[in-house]
Protein backbone atom coordinates (compact mmCIF):
# COMPACT_ATOMS: atom_id res chain seq x y z
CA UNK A 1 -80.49 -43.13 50.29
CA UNK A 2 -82.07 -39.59 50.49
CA UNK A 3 -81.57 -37.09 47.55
CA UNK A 4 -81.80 -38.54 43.98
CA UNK A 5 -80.51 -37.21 40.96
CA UNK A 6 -80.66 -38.40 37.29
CA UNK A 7 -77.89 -37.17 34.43
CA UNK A 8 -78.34 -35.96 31.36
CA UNK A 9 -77.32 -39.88 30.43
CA UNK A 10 -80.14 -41.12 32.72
CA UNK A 11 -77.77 -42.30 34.91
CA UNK A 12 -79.01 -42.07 38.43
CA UNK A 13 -77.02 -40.49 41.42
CA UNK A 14 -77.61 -40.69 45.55
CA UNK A 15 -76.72 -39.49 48.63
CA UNK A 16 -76.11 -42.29 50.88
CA UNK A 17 -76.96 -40.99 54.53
CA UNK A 18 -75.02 -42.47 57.55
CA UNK A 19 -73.94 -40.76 60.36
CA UNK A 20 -69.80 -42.40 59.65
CA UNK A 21 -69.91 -43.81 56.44
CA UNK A 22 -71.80 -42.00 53.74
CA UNK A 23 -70.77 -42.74 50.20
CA UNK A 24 -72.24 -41.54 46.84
CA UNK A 25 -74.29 -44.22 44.83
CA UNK A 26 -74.11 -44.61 41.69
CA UNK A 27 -76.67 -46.64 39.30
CA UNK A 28 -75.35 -46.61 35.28
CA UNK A 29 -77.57 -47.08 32.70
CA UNK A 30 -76.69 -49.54 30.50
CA UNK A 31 -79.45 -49.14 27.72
CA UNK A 32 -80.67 -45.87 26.12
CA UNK A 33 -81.58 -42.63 27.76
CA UNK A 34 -85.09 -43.52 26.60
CA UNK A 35 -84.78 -47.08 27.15
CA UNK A 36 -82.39 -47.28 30.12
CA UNK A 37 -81.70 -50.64 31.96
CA UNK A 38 -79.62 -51.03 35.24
CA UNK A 39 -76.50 -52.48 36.92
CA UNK A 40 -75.94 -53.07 40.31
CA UNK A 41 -75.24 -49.64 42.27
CA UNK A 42 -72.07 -48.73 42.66
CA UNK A 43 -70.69 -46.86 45.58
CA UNK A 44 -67.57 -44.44 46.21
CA UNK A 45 -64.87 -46.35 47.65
CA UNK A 46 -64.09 -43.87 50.67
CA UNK A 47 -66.69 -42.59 52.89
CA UNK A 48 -67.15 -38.96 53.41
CA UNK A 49 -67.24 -39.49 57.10
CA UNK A 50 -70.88 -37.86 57.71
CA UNK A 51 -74.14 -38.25 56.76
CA UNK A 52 -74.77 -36.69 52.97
CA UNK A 53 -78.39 -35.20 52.71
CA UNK A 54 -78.22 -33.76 49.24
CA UNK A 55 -76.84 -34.17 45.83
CA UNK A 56 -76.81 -32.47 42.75
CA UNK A 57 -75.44 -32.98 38.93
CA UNK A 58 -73.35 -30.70 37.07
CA UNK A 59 -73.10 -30.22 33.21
CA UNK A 60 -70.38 -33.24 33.17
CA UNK A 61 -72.30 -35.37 34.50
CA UNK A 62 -70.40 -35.34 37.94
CA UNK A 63 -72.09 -35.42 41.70
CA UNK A 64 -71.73 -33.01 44.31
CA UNK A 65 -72.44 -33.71 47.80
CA UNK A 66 -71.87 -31.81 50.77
CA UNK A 67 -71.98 -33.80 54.42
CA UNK A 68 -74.26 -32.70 56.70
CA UNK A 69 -70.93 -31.31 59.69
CA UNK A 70 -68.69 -28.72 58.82
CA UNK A 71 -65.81 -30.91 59.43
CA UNK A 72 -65.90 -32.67 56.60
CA UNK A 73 -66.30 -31.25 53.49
CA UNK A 74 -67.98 -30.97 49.73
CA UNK A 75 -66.95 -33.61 47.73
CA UNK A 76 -67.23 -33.89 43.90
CA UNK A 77 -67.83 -37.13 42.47
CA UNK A 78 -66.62 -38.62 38.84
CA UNK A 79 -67.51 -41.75 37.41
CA UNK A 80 -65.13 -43.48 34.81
CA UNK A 81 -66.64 -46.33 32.59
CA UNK A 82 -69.87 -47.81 32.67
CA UNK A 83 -71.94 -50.54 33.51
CA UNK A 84 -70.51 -53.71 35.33
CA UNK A 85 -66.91 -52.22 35.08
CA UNK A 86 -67.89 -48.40 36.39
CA UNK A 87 -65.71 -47.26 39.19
CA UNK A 88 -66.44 -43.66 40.74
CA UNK A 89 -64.16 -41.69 42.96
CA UNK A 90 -64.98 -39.30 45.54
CA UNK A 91 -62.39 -35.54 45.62
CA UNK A 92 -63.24 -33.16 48.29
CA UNK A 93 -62.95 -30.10 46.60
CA UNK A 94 -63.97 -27.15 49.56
CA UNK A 95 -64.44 -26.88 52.96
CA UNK A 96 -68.73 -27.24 53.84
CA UNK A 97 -69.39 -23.86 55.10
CA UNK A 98 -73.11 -25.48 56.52
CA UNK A 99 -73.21 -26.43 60.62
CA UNK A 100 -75.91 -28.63 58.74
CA UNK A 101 -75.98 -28.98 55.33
CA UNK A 102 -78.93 -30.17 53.16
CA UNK A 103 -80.48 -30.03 49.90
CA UNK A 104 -78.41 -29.23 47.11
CA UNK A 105 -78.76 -27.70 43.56
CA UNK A 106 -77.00 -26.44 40.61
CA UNK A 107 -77.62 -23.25 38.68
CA UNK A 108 -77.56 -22.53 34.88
CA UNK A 109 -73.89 -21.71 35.24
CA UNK A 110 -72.67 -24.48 36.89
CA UNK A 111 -72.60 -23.36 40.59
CA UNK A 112 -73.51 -25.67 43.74
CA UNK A 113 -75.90 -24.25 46.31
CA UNK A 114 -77.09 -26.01 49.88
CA UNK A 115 -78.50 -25.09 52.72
CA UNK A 116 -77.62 -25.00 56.22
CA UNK A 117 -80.36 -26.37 58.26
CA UNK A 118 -79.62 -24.24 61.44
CA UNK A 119 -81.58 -21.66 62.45
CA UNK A 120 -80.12 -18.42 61.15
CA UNK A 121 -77.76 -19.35 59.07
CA UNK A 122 -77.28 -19.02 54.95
CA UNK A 123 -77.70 -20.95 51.55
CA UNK A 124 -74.42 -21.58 50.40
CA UNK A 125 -72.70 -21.16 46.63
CA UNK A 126 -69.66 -22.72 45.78
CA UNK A 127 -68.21 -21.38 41.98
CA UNK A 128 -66.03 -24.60 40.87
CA UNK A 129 -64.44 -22.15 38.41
CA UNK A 130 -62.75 -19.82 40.96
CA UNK A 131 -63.36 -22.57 44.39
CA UNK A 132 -64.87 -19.83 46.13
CA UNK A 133 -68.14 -19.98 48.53
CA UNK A 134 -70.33 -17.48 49.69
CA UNK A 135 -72.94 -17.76 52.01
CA UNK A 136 -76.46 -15.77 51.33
CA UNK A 137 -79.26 -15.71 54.36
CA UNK A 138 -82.22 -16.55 53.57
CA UNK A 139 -84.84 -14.06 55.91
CA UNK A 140 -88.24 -13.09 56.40
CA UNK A 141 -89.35 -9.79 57.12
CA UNK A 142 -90.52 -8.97 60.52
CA UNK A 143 -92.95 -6.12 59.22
CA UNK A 144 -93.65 -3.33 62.03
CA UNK A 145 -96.15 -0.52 61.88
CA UNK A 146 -95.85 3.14 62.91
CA UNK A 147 -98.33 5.77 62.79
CA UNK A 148 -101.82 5.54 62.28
CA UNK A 149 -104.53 6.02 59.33
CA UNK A 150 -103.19 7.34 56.45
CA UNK A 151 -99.95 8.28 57.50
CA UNK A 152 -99.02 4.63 58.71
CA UNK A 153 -95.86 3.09 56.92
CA UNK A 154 -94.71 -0.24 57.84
CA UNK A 155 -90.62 -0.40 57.59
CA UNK A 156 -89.52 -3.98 56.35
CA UNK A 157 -86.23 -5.51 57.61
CA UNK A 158 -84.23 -8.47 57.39
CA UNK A 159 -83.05 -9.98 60.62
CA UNK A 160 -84.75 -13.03 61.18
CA UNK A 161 -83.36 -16.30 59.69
CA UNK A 162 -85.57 -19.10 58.28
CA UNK A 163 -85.52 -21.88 60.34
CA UNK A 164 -85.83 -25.63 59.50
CA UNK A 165 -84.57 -25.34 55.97
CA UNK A 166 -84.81 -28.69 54.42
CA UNK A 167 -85.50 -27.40 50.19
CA UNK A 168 -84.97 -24.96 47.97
CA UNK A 169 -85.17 -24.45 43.98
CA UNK A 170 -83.64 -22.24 41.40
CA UNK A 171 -86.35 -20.94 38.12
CA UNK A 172 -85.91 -19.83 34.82
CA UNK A 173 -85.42 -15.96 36.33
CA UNK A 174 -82.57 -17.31 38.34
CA UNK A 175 -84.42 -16.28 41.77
CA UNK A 176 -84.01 -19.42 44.81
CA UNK A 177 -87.21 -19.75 46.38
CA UNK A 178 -86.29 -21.35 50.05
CA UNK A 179 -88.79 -23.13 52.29
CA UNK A 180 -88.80 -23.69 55.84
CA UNK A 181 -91.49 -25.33 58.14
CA UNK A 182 -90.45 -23.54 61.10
CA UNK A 183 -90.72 -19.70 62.53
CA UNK A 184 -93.66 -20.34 64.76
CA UNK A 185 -96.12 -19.69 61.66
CA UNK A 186 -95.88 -22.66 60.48
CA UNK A 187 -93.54 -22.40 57.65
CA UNK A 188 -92.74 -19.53 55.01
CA UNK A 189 -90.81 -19.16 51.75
CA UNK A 190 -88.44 -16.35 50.94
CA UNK A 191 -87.30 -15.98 47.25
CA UNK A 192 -83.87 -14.51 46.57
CA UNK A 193 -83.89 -12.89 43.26
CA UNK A 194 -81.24 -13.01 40.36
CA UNK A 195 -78.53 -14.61 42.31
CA UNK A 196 -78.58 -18.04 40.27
CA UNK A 197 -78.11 -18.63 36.39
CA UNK A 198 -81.75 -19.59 34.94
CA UNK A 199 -81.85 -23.49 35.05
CA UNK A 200 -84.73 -24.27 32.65
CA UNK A 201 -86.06 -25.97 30.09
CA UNK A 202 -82.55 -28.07 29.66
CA UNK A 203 -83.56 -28.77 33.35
CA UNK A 204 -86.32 -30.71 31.85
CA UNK A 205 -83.86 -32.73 29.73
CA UNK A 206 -81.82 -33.47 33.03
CA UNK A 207 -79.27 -30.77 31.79
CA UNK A 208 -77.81 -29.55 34.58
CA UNK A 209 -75.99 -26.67 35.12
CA UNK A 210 -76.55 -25.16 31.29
CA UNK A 211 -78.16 -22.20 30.61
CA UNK A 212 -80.92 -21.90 28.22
């Protein structure tokens, strides 16, 4: 298992990584959401045929997965009762834009986001309402100096992707703050500001996807 997500019923969500037969795991509380006791986990019948990195919850209480090859896909997945007799069932619901997907998140409004892990390439957000994706690249900028004294100016562009993307996270501005541990530094952050909904507090109270 990699990524771990609770729901707003303390039910608790995973990616299961393999490389052929990644499911989504699903672990349903049985007690209270401040008391909460277990069942066995429960897994997603189908595979998703590549490894899933990330997962995140929306405000129904579904997971979202992406794998980590563009030839498969982003699933959504739904689960129908609960303890001992809980079944959940995997949809794929959009092409995966990412070479390389990773961690995943979901905004105040209910939008998906992951990242490609490639060198380059873009944080992706998929809108469930209108099953659209766009792709957004995260950069740093390569600062470069003219002139001297006084009159210097440095001229700050955008044309070098983060590389090594493994996280990201969406605050209560709606900016996504992206890190990366490569680009020969050592690792940097970028923050992309206003494209998400503001996530928190209800993020607090494992509200997902609702705005405050």
């Amino acid at each position: 298992m990699l990524q771990i997500r609770p729901d707003s019923n303390n039910n608790i969500w995973a990616a299961g990584y393999n490389s052929s037969t990644a499911r989504t795991l699903f672990f349903s509380n049985t007690g209270t959401t401040t008391a909460p006791t277990y069942t066995a986990g429960l897994m997603t019948a189908t595979p998703t045929g590549a490894a899933d990195w990330g997962l995140t919850i929306d405000a129904s209480n579904n997971a979202w997965t992406a794998t980590n090859v563009s030839s498969t896909g982003l699933f959504k997945t739904v689960a129908t009762g609960s303890g001992a007799s809980a079944t959940v069932a995997a949809t794929k619901v959009a092409a995966n834009s990412a070479t390389n997907a990773r961690d995943m998140d979901t905004d105040g409004a209910g939008n998906i986001y992951y990242l490609d892990n490639t060198t380059g390439t873009f944080l992706y957000q998929y809108v469930p309402s209108t099953g659209t994706t766009q792709g957004y690249y995260p950069c740093y900028n390569a600062g470069t100096t003219t002139g001297t004294g006084s009159s210097s100016s440095t001229v700050q562009t955008c044309t070098t992707g983060l590389s090594t993307k493994y996280d990201f996270a969406i605050d209560s501005t709606g900016s996504i703050w992206v890190a990366s541990y490569g680009n020969a530094a050592g690792g940097r952050m970028v923050q992309i500001v206003g494209l998400a909904a503001p996530t928190v507090p209800l993020r607090a109270a494992a509200k997902a996807g609702v705005m405050p």
